[in-house]
C-alpha atoms as a PDB file:
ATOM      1  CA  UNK A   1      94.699 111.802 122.399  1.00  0.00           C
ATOM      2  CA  UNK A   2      97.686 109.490 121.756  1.00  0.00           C
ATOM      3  CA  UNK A   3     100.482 110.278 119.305  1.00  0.00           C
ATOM      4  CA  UNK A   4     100.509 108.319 115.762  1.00  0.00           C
ATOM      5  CA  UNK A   5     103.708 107.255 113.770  1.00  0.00           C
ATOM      6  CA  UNK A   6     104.624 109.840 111.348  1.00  0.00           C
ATOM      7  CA  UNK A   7     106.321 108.714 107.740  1.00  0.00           C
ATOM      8  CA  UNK A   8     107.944 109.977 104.856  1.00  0.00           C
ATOM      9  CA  UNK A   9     106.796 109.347 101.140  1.00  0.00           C
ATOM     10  CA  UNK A  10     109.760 107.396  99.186  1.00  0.00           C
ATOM     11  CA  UNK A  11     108.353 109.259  96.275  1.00  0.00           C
ATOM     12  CA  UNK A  12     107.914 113.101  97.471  1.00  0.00           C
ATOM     13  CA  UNK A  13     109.204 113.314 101.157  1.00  0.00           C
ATOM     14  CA  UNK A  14     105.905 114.459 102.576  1.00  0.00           C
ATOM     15  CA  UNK A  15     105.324 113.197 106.079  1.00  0.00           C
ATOM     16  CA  UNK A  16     101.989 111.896 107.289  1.00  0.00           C
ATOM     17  CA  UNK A  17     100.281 109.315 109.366  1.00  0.00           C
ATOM     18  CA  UNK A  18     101.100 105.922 109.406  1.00  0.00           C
ATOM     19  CA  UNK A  19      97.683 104.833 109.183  1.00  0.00           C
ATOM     20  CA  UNK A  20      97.217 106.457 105.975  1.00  0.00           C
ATOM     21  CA  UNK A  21     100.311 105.312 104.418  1.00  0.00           C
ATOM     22  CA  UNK A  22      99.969 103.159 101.275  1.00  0.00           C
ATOM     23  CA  UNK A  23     103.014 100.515 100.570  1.00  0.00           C
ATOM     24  CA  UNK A  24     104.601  98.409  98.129  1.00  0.00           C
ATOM     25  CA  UNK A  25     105.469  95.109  97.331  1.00  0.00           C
ATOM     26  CA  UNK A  26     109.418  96.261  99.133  1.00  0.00           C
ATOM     27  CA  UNK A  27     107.887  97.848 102.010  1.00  0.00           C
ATOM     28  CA  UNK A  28     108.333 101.385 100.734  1.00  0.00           C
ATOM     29  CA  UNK A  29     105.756 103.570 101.667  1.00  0.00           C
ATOM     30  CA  UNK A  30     103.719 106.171  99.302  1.00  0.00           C
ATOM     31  CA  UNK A  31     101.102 109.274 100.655  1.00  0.00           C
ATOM     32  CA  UNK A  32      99.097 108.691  97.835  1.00  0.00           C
ATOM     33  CA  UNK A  33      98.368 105.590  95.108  1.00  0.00           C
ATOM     34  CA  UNK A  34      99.648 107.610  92.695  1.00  0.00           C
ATOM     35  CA  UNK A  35     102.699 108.198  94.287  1.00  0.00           C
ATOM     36  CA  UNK A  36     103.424 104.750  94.330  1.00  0.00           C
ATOM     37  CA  UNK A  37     102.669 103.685  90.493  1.00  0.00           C
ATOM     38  CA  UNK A  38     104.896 106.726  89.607  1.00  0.00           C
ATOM     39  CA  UNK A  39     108.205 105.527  91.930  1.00  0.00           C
ATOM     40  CA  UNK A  40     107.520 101.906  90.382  1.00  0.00           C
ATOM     41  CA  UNK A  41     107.899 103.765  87.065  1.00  0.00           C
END
């Protein structure tokens, strides 16, 4: 088993896979959709 990229939510700090990150238009990255539409806000 091989080691995956860990990241931080620009909205809530939470660290999780890369894989399962979801971005923005700037690059930031969100854990969740929702996340996102509520840092855009």
């Amino acid at each position: 088993m091989q080691a995956e990229a860990m990241v931080a939510c620009a909205h809530c700090g939470m660290h999780f896979p890369a894989s399962e990150a979801i971005a923005d238009a700037s690059g930031a990255v969100f854990c969740s959709a929702e996340h996102r539409r509520l840092h855009a806000s």
